[in-house]
PDB file of N, CA and C in Angstrom:
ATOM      1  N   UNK A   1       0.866  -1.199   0.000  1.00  0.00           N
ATOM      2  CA  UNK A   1       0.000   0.000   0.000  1.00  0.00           C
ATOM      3  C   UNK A   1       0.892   1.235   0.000  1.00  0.00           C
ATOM      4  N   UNK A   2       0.951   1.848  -1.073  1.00  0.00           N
ATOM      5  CA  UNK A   2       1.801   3.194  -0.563  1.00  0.00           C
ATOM      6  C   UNK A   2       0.970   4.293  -0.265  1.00  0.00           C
ATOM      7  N   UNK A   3       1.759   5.129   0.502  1.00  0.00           N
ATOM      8  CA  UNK A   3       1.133   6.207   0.955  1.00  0.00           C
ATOM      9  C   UNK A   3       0.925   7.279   0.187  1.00  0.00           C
ATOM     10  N   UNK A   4       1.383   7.472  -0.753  1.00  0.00           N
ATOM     11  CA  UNK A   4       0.960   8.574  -1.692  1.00  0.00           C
ATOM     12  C   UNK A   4       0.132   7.833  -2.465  1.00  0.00           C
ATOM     13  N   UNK A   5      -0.803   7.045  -3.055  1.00  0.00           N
ATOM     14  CA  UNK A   5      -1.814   6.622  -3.407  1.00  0.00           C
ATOM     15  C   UNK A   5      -2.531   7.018  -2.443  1.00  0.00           C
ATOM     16  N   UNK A   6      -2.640   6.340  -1.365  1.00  0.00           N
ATOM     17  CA  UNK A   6      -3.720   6.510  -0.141  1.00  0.00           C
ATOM     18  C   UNK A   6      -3.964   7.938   0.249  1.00  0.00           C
ATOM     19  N   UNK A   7      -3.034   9.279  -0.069  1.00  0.00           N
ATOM     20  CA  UNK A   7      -3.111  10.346   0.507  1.00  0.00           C
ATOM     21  C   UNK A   7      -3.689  11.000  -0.587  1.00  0.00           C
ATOM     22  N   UNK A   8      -3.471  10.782  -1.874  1.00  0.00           N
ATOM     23  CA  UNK A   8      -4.149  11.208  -2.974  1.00  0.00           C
ATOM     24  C   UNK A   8      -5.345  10.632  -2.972  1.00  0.00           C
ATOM     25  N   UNK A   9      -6.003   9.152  -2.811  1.00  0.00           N
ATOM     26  CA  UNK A   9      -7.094   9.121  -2.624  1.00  0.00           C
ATOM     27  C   UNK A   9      -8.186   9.710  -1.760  1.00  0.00           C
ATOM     28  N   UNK A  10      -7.326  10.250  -0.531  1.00  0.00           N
ATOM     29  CA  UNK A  10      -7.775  10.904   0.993  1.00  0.00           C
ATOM     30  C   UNK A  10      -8.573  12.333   0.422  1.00  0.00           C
ATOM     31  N   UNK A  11      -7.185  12.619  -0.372  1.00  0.00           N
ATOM     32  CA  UNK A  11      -7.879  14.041  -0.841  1.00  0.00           C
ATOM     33  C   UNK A  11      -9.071  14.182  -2.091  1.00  0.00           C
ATOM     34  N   UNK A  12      -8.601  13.368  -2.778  1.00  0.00           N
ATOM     35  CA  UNK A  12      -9.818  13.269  -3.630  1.00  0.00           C
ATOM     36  C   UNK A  12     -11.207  12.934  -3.455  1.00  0.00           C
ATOM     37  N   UNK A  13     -11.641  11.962  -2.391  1.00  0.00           N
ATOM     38  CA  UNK A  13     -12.723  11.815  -1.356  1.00  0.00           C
ATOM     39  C   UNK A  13     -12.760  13.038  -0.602  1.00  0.00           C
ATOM     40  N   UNK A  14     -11.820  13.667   0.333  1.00  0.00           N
ATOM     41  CA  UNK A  14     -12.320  14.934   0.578  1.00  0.00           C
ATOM     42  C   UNK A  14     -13.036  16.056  -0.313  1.00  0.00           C
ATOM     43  N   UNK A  15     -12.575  16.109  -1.309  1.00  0.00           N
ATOM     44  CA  UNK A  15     -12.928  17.363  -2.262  1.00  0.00           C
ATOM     45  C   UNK A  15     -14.061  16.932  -2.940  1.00  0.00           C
ATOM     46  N   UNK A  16     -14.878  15.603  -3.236  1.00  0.00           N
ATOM     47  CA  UNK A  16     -15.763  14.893  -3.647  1.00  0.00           C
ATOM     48  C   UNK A  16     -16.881  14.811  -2.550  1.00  0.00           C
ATOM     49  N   UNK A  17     -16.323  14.567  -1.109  1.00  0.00           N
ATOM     50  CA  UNK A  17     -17.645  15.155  -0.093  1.00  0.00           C
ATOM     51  C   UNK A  17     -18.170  16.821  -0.091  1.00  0.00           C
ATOM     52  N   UNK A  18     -16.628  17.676  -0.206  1.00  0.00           N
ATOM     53  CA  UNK A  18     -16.950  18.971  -0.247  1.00  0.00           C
ATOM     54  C   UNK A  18     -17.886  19.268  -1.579  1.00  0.00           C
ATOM     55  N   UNK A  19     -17.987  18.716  -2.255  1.00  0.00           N
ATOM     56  CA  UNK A  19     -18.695  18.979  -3.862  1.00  0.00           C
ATOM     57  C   UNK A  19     -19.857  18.449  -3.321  1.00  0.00           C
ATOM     58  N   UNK A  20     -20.301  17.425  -2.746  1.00  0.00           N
ATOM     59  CA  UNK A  20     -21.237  16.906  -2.709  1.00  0.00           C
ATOM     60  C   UNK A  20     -22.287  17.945  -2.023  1.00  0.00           C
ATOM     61  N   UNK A  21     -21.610  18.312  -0.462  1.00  0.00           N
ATOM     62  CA  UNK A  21     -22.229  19.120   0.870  1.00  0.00           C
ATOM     63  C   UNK A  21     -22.388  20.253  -0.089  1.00  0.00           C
ATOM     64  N   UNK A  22     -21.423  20.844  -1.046  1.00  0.00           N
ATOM     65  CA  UNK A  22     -22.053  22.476  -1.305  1.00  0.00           C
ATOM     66  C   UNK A  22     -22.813  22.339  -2.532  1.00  0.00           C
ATOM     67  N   UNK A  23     -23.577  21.448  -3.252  1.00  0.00           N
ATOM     68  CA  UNK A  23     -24.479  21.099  -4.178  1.00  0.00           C
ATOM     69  C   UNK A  23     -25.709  21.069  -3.045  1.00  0.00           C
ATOM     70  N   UNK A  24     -25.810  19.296  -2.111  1.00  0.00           N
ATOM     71  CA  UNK A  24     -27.027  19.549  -1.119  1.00  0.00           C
ATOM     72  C   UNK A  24     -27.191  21.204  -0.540  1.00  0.00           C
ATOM     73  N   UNK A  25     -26.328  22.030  -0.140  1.00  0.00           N
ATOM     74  CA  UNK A  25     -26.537  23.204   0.878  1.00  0.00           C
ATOM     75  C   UNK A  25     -27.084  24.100  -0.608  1.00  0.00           C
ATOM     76  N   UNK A  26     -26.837  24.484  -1.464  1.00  0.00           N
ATOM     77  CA  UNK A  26     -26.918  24.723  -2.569  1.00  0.00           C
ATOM     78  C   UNK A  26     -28.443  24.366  -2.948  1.00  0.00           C
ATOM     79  N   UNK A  27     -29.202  23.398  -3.003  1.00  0.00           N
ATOM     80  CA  UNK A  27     -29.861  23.099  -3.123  1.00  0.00           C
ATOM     81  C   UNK A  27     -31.301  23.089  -2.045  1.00  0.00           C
ATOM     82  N   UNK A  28     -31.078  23.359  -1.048  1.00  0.00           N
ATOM     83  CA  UNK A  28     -31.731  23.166   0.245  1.00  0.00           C
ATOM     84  C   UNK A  28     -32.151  25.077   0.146  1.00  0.00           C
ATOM     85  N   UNK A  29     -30.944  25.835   0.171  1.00  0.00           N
ATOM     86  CA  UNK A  29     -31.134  26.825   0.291  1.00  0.00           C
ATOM     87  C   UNK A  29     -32.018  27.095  -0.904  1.00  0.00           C
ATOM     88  N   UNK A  30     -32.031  26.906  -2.155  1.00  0.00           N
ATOM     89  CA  UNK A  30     -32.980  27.308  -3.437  1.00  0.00           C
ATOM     90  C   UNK A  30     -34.323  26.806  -2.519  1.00  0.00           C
ATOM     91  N   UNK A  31     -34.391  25.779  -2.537  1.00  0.00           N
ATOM     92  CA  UNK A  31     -35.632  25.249  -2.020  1.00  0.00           C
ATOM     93  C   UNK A  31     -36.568  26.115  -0.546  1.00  0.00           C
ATOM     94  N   UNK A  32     -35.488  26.618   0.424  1.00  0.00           N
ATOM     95  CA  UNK A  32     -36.508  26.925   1.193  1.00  0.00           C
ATOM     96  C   UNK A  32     -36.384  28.357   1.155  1.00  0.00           C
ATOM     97  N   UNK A  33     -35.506  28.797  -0.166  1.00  0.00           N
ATOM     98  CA  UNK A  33     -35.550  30.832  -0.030  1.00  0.00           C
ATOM     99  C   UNK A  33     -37.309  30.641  -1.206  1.00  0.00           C
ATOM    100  N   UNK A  34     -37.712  31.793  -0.168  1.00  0.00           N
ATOM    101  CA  UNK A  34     -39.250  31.802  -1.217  1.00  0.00           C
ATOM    102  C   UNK A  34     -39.168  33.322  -2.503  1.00  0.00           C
ATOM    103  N   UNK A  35     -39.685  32.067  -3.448  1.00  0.00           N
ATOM    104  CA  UNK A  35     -39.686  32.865  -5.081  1.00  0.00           C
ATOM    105  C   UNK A  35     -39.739  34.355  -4.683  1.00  0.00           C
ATOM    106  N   UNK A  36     -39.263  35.369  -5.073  1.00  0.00           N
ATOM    107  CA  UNK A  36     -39.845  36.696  -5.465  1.00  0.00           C
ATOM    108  C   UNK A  36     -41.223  36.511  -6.294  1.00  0.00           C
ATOM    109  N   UNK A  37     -41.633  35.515  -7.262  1.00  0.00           N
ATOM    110  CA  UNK A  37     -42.846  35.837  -8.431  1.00  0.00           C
ATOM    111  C   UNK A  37     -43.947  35.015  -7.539  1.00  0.00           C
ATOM    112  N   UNK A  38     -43.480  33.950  -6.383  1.00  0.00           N
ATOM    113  CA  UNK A  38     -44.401  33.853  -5.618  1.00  0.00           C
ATOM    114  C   UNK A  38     -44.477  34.395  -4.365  1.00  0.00           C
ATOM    115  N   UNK A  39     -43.917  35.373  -3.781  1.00  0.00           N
ATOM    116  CA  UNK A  39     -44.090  36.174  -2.968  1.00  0.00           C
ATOM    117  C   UNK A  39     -45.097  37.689  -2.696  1.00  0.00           C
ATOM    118  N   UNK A  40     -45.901  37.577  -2.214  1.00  0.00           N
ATOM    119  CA  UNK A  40     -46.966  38.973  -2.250  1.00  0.00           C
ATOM    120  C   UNK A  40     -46.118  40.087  -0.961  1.00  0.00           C
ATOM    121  N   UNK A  41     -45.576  40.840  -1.081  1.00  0.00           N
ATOM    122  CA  UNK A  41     -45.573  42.328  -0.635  1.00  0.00           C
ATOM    123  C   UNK A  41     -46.811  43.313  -0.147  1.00  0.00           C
ATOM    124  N   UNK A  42     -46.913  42.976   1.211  1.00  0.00           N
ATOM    125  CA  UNK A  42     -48.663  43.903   1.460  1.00  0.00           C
ATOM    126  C   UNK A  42     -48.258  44.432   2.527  1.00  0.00           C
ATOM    127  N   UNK A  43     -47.163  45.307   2.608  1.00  0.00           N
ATOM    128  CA  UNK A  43     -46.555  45.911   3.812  1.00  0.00           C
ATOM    129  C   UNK A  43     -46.826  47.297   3.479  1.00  0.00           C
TER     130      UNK A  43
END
């Protein structure tokens, strides 16, 4: 097993969770910010 395989794989799984988390957060946030074209203003 060498370690520079394993540390390059380490990082590449890191940067592949980070892609993952800021797509879901990315996505969560679209979902619960509410539309401007469905939003009514009666202030």
């Amino acid at each position: 097993m060498a370690p520079v395989k394993f540390f390059v794989g380490a990082v590449l799984l890191a940067l592949l969770a980070l892609a993952i988390a800021t797509v879901a957060l990315g996505v969560l946030a679209t979902l619960k910010m509410p539309r401007p074209e469905h939003r009514d203003d009666r202030s």
